[in-house]
Structures are given as structure tokens and as C-alpha cells.
C-alpha atoms as a PDB file:
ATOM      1  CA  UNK A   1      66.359 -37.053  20.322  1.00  0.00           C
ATOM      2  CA  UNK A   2      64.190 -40.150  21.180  1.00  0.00           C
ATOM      3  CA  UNK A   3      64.763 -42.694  23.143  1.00  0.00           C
ATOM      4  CA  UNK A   4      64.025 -45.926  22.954  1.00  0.00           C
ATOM      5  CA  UNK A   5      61.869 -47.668  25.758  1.00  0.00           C
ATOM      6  CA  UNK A   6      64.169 -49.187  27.613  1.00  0.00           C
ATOM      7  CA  UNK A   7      63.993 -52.086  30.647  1.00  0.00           C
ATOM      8  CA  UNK A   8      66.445 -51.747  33.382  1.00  0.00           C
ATOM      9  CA  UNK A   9      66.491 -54.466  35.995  1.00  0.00           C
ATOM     10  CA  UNK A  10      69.193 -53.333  38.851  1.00  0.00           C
ATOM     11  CA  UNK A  11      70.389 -56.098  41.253  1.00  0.00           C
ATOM     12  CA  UNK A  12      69.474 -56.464  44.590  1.00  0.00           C
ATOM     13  CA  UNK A  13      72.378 -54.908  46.558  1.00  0.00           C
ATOM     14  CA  UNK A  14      72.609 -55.621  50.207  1.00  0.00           C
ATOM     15  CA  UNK A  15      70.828 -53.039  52.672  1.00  0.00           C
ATOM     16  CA  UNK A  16      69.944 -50.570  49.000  1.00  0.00           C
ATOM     17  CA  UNK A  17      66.350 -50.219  47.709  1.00  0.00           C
ATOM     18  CA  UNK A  18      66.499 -50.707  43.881  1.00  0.00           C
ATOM     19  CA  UNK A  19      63.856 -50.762  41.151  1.00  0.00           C
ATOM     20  CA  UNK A  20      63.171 -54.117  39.750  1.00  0.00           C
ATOM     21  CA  UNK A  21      61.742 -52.925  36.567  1.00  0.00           C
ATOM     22  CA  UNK A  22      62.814 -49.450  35.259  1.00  0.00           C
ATOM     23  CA  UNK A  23      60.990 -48.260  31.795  1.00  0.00           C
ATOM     24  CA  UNK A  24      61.593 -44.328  30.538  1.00  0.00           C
ATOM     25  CA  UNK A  25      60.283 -43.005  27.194  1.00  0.00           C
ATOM     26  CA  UNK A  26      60.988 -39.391  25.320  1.00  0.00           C
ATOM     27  CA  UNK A  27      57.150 -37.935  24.998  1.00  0.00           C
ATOM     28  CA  UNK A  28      56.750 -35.215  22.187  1.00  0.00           C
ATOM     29  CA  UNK A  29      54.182 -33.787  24.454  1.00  0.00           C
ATOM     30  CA  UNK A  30      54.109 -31.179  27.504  1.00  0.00           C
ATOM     31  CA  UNK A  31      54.619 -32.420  30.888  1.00  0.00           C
ATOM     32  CA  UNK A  32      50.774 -30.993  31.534  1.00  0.00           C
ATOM     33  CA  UNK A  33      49.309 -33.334  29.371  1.00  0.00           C
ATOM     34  CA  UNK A  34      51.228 -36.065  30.995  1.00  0.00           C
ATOM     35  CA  UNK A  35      50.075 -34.588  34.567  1.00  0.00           C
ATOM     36  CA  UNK A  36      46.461 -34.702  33.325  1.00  0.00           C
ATOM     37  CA  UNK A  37      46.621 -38.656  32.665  1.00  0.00           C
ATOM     38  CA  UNK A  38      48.524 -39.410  35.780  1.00  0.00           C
ATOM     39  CA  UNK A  39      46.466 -37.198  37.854  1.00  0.00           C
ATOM     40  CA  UNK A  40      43.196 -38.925  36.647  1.00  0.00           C
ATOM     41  CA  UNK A  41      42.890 -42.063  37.902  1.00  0.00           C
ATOM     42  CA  UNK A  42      39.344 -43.070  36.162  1.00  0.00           C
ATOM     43  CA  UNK A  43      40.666 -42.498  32.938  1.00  0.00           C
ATOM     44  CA  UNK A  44      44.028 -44.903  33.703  1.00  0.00           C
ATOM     45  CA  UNK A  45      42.579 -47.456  31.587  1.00  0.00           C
ATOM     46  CA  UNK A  46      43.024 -45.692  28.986  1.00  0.00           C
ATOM     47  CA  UNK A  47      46.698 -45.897  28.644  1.00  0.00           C
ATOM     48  CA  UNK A  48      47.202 -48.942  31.813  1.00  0.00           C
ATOM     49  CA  UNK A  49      45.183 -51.723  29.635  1.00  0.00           C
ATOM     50  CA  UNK A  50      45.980 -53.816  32.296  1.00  0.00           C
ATOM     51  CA  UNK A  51      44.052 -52.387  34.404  1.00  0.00           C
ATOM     52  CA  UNK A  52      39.824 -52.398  34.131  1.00  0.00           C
ATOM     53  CA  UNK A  53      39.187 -49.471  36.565  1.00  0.00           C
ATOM     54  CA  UNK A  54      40.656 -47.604  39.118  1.00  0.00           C
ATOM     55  CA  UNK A  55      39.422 -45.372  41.602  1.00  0.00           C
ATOM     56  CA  UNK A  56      40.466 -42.998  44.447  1.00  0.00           C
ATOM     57  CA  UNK A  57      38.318 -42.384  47.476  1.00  0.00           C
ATOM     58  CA  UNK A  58      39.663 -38.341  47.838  1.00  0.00           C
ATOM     59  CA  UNK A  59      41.867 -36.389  46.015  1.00  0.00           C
ATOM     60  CA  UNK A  60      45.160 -36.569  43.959  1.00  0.00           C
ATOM     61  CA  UNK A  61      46.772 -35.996  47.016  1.00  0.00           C
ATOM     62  CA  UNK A  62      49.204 -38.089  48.804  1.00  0.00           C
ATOM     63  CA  UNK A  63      47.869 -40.072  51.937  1.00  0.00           C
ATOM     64  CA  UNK A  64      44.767 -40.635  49.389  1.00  0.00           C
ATOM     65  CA  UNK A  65      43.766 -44.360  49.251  1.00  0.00           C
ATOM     66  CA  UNK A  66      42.036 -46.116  46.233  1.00  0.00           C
ATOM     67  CA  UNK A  67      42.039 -49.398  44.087  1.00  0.00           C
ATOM     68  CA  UNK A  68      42.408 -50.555  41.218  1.00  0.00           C
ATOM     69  CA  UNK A  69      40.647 -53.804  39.511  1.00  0.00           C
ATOM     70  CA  UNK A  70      42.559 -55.532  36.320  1.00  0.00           C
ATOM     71  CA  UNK A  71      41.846 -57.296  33.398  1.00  0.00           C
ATOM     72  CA  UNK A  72      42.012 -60.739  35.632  1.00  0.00           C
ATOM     73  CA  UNK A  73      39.464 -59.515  38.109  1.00  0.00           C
ATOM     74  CA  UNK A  74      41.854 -58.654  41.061  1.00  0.00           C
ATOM     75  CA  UNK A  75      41.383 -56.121  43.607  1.00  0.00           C
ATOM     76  CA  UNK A  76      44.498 -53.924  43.958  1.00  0.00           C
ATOM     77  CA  UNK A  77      43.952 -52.060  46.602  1.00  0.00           C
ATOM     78  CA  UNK A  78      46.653 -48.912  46.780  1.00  0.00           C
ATOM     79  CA  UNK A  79      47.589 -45.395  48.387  1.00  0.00           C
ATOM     80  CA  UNK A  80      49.280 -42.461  47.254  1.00  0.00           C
ATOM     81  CA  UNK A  81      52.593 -42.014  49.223  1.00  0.00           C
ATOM     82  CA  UNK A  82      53.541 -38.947  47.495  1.00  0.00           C
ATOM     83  CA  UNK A  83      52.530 -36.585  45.126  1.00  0.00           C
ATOM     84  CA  UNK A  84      54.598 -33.531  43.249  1.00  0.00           C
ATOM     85  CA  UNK A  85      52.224 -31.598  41.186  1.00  0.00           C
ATOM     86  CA  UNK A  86      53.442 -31.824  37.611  1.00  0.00           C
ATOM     87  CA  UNK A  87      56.477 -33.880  38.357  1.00  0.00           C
ATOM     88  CA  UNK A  88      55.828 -37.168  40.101  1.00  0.00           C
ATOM     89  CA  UNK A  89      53.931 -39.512  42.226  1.00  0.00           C
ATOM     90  CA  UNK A  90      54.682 -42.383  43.952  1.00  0.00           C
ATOM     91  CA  UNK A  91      51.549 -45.261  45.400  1.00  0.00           C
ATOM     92  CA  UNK A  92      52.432 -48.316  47.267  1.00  0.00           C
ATOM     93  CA  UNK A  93      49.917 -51.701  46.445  1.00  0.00           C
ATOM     94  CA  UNK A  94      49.159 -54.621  47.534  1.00  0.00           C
ATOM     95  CA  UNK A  95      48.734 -57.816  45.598  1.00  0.00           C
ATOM     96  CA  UNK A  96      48.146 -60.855  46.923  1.00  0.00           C
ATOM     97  CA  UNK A  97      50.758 -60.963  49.472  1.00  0.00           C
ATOM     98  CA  UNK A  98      53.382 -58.937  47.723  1.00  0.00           C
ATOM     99  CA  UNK A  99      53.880 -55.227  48.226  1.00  0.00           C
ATOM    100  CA  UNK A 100      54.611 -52.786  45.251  1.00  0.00           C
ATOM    101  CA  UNK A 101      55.472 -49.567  45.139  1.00  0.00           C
ATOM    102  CA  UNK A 102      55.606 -47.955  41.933  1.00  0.00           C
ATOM    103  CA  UNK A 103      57.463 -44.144  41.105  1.00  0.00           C
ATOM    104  CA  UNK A 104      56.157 -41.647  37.889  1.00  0.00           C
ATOM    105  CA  UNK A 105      58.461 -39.366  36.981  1.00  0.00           C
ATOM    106  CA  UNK A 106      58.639 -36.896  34.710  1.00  0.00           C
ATOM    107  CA  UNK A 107      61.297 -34.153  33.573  1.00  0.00           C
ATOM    108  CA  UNK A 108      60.893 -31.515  30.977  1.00  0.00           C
ATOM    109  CA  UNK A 109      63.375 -31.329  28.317  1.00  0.00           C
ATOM    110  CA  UNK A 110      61.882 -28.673  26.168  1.00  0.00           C
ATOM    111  CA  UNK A 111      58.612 -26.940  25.781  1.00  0.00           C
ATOM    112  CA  UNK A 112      57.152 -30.254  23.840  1.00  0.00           C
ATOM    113  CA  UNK A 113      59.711 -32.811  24.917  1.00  0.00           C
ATOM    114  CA  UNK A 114      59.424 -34.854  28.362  1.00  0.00           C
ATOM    115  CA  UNK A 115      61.508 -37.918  29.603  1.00  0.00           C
ATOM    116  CA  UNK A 116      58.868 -40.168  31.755  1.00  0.00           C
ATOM    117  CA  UNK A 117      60.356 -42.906  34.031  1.00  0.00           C
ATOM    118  CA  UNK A 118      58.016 -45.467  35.458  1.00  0.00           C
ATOM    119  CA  UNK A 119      59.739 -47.668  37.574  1.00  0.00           C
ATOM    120  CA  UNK A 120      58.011 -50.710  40.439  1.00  0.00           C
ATOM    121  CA  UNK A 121      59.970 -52.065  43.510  1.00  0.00           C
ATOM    122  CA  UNK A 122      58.942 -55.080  44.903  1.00  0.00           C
ATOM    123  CA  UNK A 123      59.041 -56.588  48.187  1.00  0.00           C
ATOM    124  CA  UNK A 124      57.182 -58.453  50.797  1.00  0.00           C
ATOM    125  CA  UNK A 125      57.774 -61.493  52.940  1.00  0.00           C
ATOM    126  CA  UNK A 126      56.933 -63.714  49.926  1.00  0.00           C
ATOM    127  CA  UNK A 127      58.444 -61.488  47.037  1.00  0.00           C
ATOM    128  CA  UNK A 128      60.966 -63.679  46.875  1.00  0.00           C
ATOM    129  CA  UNK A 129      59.087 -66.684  45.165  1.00  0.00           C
ATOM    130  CA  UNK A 130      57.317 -64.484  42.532  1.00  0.00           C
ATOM    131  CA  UNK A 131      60.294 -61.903  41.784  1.00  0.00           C
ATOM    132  CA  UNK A 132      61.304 -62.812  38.691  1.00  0.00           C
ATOM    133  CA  UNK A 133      58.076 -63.793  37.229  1.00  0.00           C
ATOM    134  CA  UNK A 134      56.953 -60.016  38.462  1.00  0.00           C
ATOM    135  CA  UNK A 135      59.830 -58.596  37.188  1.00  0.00           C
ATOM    136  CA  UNK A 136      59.113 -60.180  33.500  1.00  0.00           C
ATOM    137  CA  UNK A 137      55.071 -59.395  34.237  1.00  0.00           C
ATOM    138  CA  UNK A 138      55.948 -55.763  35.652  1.00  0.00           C
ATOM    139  CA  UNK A 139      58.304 -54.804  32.307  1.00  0.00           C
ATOM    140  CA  UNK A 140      55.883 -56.222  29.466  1.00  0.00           C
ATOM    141  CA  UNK A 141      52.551 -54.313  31.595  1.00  0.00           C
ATOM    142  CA  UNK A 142      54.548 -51.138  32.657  1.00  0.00           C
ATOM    143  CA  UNK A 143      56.393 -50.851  28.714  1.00  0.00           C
ATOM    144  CA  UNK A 144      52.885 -51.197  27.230  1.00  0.00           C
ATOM    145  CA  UNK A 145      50.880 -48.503  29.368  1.00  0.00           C
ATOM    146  CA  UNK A 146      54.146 -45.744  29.252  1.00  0.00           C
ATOM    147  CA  UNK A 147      53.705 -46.550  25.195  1.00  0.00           C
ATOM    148  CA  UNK A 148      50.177 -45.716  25.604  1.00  0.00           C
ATOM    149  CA  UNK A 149      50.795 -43.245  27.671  1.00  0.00           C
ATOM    150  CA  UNK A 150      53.132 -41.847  25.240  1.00  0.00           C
ATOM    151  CA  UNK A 151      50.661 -41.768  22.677  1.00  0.00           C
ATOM    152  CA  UNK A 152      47.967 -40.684  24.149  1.00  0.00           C
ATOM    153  CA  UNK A 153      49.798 -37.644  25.497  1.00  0.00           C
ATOM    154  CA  UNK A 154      51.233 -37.097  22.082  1.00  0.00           C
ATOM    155  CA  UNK A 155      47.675 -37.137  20.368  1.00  0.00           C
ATOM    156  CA  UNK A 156      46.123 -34.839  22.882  1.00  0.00           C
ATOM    157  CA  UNK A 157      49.280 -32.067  22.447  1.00  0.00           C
ATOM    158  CA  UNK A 158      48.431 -32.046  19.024  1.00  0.00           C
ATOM    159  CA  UNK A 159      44.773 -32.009  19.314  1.00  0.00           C
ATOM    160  CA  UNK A 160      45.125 -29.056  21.550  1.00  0.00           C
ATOM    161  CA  UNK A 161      47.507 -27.272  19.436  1.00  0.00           C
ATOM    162  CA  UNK A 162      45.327 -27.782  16.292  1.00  0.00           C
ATOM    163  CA  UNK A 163      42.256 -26.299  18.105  1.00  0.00           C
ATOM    164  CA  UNK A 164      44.097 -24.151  20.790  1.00  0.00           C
ATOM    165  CA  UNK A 165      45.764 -21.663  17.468  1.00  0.00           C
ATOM    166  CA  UNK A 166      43.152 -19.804  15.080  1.00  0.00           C
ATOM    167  CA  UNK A 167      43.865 -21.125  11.650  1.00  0.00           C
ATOM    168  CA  UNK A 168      44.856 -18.469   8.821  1.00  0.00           C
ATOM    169  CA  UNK A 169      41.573 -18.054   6.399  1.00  0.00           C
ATOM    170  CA  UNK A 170      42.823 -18.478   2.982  1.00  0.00           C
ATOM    171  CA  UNK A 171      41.687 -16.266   0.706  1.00  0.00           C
ATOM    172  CA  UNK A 172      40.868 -16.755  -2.914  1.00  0.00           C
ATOM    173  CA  UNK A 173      41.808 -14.243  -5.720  1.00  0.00           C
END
């Protein structure tokens, strides 16, 4: 069954951390493929096109800190605040003067089937001024790289079930 992409935007309830931007997709892929994109940060422009480059200084491990440089030349600096091999991770970032933490998750649904969540909180003392023009930002960026993630996962499956199984040699008669 696949679902659509969707874009949930929760309200702000009083003393309750919510997502601002929530975006899930069904990938026809394993969740190892989707582990080996997360998990390699050089490659994340691949699939984040808003982003030119990132980097970590260390491993995929959380407490590991890194950056990230997009397409508009700024510096993102960001750490990983928590890391579940082959389910999630979870790095906090700074932009200009707003924090961001943003959540992967992922959750197998059958042996070629996974349901990926990407959500982004945002906060900061002046969050409040940019929040809804983040929000909008955050939900058109974030719903382009899952698609591309999506893809990208997809394409690789296959490729590695195509080569990964010998092919029957036909024979003529």
C-alpha cells in the first residue's frame, strides 16, 4: 500500500514539543539501503539537494559534530543527538539564530517495504519571527530530499537485487 507524502504541521500546544513539519513516505526498498544513505553523510547531497556538502568530524555516532553547507552558501553547523543503528537518528542545527532539530525514522513493514518519517522542530529565542516561513521552507526542502531519498533507495534495492541473484542461462535448442 503506498502512501502518499504527506505534510503534517501540529500546533504549538502549551508546555508539549511538537514537530512543525512532519513528511513520511512508503519506500519499496529495505530499511538497509535507507540506513546506508542516512548513515553517509558525504553522499547527503545526493538525495538533500538542498544541501551542497556535508561533513562529520567522527563517526555516525551520536555526540558526533559536523556541518553542512547549502545551495545558498550557509554554514550549518550540526551534531548528532542520537543515533539507532538501522532505525533512526536525530541532529540538532543551528541556523542563523534559530535552532533545529530534525528526527529520521524508519520502520519496516515487510522485507522490501519501509515507512520513513522525517520530521524538524523548531525553536530558538527568535523562532518565532521566521516560523511560518520555516515551516513552508522546511516542508517543500524536507518533501523533496525524502522523494529523493525514496528513489534513490528504490533504485539501489533493485540494482542490488539484479546483480546480487545469478541470472538463469537460457539455453537454445
Amino acid at each position: 500500500m503506498d502512501l502518499p507524502t504527506q505534510h503534517d504541521r501540529a500546533p504549538h500546544n502549551q508546555g508539549v514539543a511538537v514537530n512543525d513539519v512532519n513528511v513520511q513516505v512508503i519506500v519499496k526498498s529495505p530499511p538497509s539501503e535507507i540506513w546506508k544513505l542516512w548513515s553517509n553523510f558525504p553522499e547527503a547531497p545526493l538525495w538533500d539537494t538542498d544541501v551542497r556538502q556535508c561533513q562529520l568530524d567522527g563517526p555516525f555516532q551520536a555526540g558526533t559534530r559536523g556541518r553542512c553547507v547549502l545551495k545558498s552558501g550557509l554554514e550549518m553547523p550540526l551534531k548528532l543527538e542520537a543515533v539507532s543503528p538501522h532505525e533512526s537518528y536525530r541532529n540538532s542545527a543551528r541556523l542563523l539564530w534559530i535552532d533545529l532539530e530534525f528526527d529520521h525514522r524508519m520502520r519496516r513493514l515487510s522485507a522490501d517495504e519501509t515507512h520513513v518519517i522525517h520530521s524538524a522542530k523548531i525553536s530558538g529565542p527568535l523562532s518565532f519571527l521566521y516560523r511560518g516561513l520555516l515551516r513552508k521552507a522546511l516542508a517543500k526542502a524536507m518533501t523533496t530530499a525524502l522523494d529523493n531519498l525514496c528513489r534513490l533507495a528504490e533504485q539501489r534495492a533493485s540494482d542490488t537485487s539484479v546483480h546480487g541473484k545469478t541470472a538463469t542461462p537460457l539455453h537454445l535448442v
